[in-house]
Protein backbone atom coordinates (compact mmCIF):
# COMPACT_ATOMS: atom_id res chain seq x y z
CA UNK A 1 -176.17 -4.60 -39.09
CA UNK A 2 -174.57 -6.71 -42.03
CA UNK A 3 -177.17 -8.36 -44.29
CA UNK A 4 -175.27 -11.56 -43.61
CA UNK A 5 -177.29 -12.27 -40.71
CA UNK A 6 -180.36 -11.57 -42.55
CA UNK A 7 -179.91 -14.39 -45.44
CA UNK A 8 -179.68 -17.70 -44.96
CA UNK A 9 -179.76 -18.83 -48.29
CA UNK A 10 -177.55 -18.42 -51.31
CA UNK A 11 -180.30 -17.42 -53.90
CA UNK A 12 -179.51 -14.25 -53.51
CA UNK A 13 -181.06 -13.46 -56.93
CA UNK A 14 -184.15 -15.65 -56.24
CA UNK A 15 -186.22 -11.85 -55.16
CA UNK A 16 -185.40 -11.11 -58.98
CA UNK A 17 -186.43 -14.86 -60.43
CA UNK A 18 -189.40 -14.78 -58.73
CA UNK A 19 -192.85 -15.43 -60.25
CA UNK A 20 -196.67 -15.42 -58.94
CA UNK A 21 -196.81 -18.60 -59.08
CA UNK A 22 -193.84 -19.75 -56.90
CA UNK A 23 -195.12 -17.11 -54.66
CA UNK A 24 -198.63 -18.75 -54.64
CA UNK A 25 -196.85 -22.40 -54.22
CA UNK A 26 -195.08 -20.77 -51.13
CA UNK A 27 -197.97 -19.62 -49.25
CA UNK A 28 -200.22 -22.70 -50.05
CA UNK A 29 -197.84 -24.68 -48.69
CA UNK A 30 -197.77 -22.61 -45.19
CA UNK A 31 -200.85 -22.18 -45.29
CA UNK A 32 -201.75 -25.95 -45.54
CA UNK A 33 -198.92 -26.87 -42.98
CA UNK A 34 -201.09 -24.19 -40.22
CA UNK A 35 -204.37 -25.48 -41.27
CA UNK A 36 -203.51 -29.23 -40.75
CA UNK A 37 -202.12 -27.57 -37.40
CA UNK A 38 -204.81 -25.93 -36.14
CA UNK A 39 -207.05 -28.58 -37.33
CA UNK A 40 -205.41 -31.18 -35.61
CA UNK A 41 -204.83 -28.65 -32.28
CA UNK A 42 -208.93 -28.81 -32.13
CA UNK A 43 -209.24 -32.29 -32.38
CA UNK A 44 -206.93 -32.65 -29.36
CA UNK A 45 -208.07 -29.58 -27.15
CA UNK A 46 -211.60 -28.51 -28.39
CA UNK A 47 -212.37 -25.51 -30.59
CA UNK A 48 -211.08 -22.24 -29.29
CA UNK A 49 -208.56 -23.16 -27.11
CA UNK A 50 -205.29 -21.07 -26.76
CA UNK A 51 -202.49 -23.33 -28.98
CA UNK A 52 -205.54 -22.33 -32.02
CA UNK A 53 -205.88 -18.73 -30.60
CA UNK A 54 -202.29 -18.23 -30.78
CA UNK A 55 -202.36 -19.68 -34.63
CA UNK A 56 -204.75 -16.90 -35.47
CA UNK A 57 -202.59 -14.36 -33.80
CA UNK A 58 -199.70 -15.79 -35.90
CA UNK A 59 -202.24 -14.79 -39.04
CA UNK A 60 -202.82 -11.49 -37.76
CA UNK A 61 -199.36 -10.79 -37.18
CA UNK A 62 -198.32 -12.15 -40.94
CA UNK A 63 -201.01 -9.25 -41.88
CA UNK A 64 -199.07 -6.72 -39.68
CA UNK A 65 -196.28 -7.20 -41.53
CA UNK A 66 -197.80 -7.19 -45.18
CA UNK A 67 -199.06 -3.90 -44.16
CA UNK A 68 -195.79 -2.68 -42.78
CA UNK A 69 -194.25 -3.64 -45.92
CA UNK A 70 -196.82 -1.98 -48.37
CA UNK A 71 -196.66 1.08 -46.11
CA UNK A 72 -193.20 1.68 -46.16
CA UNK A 73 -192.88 1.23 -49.97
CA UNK A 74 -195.39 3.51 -50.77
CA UNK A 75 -195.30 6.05 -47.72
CA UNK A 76 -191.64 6.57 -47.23
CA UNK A 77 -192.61 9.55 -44.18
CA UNK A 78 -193.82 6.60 -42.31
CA UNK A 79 -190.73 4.52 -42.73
CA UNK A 80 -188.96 5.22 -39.38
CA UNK A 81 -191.81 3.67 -37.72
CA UNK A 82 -191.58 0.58 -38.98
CA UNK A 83 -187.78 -0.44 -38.41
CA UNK A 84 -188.27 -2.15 -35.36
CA UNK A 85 -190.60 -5.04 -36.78
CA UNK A 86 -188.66 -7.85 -35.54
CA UNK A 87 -186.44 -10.20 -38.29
CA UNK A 88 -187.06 -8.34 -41.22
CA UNK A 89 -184.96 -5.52 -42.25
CA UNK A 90 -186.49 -3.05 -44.53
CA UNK A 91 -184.45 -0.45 -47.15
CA UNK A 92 -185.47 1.63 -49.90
CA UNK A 93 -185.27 -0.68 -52.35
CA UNK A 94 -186.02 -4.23 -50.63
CA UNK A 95 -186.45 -5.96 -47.51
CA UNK A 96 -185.11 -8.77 -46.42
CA UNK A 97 -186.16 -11.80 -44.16
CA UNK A 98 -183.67 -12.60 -41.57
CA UNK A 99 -181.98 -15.82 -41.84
CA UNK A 100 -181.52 -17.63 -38.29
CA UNK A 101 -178.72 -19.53 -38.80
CA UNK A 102 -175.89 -18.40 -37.07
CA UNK A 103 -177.64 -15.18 -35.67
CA UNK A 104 -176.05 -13.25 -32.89
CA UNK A 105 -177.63 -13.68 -29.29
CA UNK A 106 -177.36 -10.24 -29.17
CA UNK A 107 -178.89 -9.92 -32.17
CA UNK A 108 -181.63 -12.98 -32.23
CA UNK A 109 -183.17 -12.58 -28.21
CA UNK A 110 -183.76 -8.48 -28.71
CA UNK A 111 -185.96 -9.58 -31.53
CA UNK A 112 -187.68 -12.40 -29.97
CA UNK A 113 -189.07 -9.99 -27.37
CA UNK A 114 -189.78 -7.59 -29.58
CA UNK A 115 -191.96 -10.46 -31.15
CA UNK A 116 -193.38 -11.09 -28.26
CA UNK A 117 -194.69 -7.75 -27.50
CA UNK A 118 -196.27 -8.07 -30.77
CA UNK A 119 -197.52 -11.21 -30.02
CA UNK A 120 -198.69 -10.37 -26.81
CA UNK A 121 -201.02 -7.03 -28.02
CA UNK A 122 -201.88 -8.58 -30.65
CA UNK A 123 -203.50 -11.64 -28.44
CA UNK A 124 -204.39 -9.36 -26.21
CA UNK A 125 -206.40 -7.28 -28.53
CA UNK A 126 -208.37 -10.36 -30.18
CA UNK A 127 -209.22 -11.67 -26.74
CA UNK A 128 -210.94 -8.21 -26.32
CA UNK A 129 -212.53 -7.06 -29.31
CA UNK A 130 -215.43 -8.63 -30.75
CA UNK A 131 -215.18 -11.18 -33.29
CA UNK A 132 -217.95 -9.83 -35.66
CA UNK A 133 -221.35 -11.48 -36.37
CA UNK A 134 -220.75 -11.19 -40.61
CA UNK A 135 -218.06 -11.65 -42.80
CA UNK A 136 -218.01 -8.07 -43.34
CA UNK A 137 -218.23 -6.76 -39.56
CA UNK A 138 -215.19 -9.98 -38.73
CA UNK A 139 -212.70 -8.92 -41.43
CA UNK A 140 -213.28 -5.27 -40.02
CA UNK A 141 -212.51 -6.13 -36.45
CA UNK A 142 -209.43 -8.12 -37.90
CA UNK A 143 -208.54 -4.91 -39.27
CA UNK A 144 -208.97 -3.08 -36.26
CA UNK A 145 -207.06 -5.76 -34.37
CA UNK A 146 -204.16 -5.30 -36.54
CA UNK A 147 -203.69 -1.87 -36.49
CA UNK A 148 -204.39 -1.13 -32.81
CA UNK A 149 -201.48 -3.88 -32.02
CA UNK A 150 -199.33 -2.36 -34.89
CA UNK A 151 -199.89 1.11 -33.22
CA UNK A 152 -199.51 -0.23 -29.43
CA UNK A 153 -196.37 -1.91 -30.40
CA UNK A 154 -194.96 1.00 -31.87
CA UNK A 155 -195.66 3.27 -29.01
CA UNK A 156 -194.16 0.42 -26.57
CA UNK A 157 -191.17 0.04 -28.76
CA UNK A 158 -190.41 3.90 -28.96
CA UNK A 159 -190.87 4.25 -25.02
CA UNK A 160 -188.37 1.40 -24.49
CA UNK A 161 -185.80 2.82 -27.11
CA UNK A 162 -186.32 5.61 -25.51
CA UNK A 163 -185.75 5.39 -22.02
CA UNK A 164 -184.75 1.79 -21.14
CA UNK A 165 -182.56 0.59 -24.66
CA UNK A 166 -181.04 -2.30 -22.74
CA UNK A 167 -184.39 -4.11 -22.43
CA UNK A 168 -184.33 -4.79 -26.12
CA UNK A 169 -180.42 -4.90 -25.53
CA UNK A 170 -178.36 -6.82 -23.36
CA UNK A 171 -181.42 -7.61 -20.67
CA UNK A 172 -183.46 -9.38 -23.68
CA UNK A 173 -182.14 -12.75 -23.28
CA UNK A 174 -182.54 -12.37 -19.36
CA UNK A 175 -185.83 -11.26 -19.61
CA UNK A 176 -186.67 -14.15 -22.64
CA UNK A 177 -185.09 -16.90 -20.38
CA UNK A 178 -186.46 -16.11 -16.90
CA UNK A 179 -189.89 -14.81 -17.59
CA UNK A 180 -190.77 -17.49 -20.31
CA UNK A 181 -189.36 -20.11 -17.92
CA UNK A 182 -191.23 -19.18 -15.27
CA UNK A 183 -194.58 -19.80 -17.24
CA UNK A 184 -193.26 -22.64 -18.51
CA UNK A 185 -192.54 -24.21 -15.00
CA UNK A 186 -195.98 -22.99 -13.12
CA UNK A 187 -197.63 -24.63 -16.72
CA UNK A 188 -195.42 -28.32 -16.10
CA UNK A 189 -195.80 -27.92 -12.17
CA UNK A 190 -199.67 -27.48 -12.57
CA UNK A 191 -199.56 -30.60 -15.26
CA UNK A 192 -197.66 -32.54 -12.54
CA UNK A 193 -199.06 -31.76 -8.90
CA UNK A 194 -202.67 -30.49 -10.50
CA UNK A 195 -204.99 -29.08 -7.94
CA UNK A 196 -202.16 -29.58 -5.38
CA UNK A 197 -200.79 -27.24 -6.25
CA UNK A 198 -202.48 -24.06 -4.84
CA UNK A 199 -202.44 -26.23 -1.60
CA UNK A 200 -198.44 -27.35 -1.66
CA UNK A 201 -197.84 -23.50 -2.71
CA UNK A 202 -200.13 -20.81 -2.61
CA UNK A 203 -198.05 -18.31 -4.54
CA UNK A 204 -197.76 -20.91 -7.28
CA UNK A 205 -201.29 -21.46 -7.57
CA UNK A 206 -201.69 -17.81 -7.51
CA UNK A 207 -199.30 -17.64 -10.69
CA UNK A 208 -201.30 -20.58 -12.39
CA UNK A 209 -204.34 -18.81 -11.68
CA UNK A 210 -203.36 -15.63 -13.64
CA UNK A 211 -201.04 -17.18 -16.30
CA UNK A 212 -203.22 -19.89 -17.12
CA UNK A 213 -207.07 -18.85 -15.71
CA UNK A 214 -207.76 -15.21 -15.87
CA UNK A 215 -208.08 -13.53 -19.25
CA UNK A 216 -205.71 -11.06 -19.23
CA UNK A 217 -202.34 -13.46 -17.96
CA UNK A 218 -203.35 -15.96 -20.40
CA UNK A 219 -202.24 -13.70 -23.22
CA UNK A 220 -198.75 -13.80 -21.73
CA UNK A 221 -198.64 -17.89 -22.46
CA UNK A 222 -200.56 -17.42 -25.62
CA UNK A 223 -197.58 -14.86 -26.66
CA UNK A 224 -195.15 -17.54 -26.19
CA UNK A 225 -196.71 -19.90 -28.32
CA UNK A 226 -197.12 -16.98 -31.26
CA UNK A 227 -193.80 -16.27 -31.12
CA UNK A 228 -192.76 -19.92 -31.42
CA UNK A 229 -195.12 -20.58 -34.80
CA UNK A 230 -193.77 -17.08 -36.03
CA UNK A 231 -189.98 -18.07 -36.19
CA UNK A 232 -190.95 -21.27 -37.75
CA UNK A 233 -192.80 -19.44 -40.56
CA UNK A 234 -189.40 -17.55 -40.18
CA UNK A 235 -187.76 -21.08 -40.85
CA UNK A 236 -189.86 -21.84 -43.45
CA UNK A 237 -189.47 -19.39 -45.65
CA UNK A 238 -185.73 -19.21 -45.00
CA UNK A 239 -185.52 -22.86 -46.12
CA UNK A 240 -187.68 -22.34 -49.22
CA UNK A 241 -185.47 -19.04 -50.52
CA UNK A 242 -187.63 -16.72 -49.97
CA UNK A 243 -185.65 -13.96 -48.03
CA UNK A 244 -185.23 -10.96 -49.66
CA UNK A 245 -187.99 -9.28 -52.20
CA UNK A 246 -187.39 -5.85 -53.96
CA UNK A 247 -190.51 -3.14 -53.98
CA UNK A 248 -190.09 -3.21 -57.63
CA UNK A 249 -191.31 -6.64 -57.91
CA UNK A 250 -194.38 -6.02 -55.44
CA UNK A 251 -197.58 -6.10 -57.75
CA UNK A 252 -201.24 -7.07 -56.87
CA UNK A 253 -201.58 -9.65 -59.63
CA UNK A 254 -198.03 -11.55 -58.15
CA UNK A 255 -199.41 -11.14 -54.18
CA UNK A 256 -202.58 -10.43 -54.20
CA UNK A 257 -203.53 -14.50 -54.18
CA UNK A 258 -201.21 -14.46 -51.91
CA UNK A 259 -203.13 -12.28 -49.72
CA UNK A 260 -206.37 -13.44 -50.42
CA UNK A 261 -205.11 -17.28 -48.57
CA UNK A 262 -203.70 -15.36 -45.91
CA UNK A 263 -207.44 -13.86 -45.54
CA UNK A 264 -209.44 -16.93 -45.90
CA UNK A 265 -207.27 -18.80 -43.61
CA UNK A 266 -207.44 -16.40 -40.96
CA UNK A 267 -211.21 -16.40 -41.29
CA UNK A 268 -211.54 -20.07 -41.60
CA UNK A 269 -209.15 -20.35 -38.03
CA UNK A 270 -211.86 -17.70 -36.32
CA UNK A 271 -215.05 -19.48 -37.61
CA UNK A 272 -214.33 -23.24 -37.83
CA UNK A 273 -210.91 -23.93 -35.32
């Protein structure tokens, strides 16, 4: 694909200009803006619930891709494995951060479901596992969480390549549109007719009942919402100029604070929201 899709801004040299500290005034910001999010999410729906579930799964998957991006600098074997992280685009210099403006459908809807596989396994996953009783045993879970998704996505992603390419081709927008809608519907039917529902239809209540009740369908809804808060930290960093960086500018003392908020945020969403 041309890089033209990836950048939406014209700092093209801002990768090059950049310092820790605009790096650290990045992330502070986002992570304030998901904090004040999830914060406010409890106060409205109770500790727990799925809209701050799905923030911490947008964590998680902000640590998949740091991971990604640190593996494929310094393990270049590994490298084919990691192309088909959705809207970033990774070379063997830099990688850049796709910009959304004026993105192909047939470009933008394969990599929303991709996304949401992600999303999903990794909800899916921390639904699952246990959180950890320490700070120690929690950030290794976290770990665990991450990779298993990273790995399940992979597999998924190869299979589909593989043997059905259209589903992350020309069906993705289908797929996107109708199954997302679907929930969606049974989710504003249910807030509209309530327990009617199951009585009015059956099948409908049935489809509540998993999407919305059992443990496993929920992580189908709480996928949606991931995806959603990842393409606004998509937006974000699009808007602030941050979309391309080169390897040779990746150092611990100009991340590594970055890192570290990503951390405590993520633990502070699993303990306290």
């Amino acid at each position: 694909m041309n890089s033209i899709f990836f950048l939406s801004s014209p700092l093209n040299d801002f990768a090059h200009q950049i310092d820790w500290l605009t790096t650290l005034k990045i992330a502070g910001i986002l992570a304030l803006i998901i904090f004040a999010a999830g914060a406010i999410l409890r106060a409205i729906f109770g500790k727990g619930s799925s809209l701050t579930r799905s923030i911490s799964a947008t964590l998680n998957i902000l640590l998949i891709y740091a991971t990604a991006i640190v593996l494929y600098c310094y393990f270049p074997s590994l490298r084919s494995w990691l192309d088909t992280l959705p809207f970033i685009t990774l070379t063997p210099d830099h990688f850049f951060i796709w910009g959304l403006s004026g993105l192909p459908e047939l470009i933008f809807y394969p990599a929303i479901l991709r996304l949401a596989v992600l999303a999903f396994f990794v909800n899916m996953l921390e639904a699952y596992l246990p959180q950890g009783r320490n700070l120690v045993s929690w950030y290794l879970f976290r770990l665990i969480t991450g990779l298993s998704a990273f790995a399940l996505y992979i597999g998924f992603s190869y299979l589909v390549d593989s043997f059905a390419p259209d589903i992350f081709g020309t069906w993705a927008k289908t797929i996107i549109l109708g199954f997302w809608g679907i929930i969606l519907l049974i989710a504003v039917l249910k807030l509209l007719l309530s327990a009617v529902l199951a009585v009015i239809n059956p099948i409908l209540g049935a489809c509540y009942a998993f999407f919305f009740t059992s443990l496993f369908g929920k992580q189908f809804s709480k996928a949606i919402l991931t995806t959603v808060f990842m393409v606004f930290i998509v937006y974000y960093l699009n808007q602030t100029g941050f979309t391309q960086v080169f390897f040779g500018d990746l150092s611990l003392v100009t991340y590594g604070p970055v890192s570290i908020i990503l951390l405590v945020v993520l633990y502070l969403f699993g303990r306290l929201l």
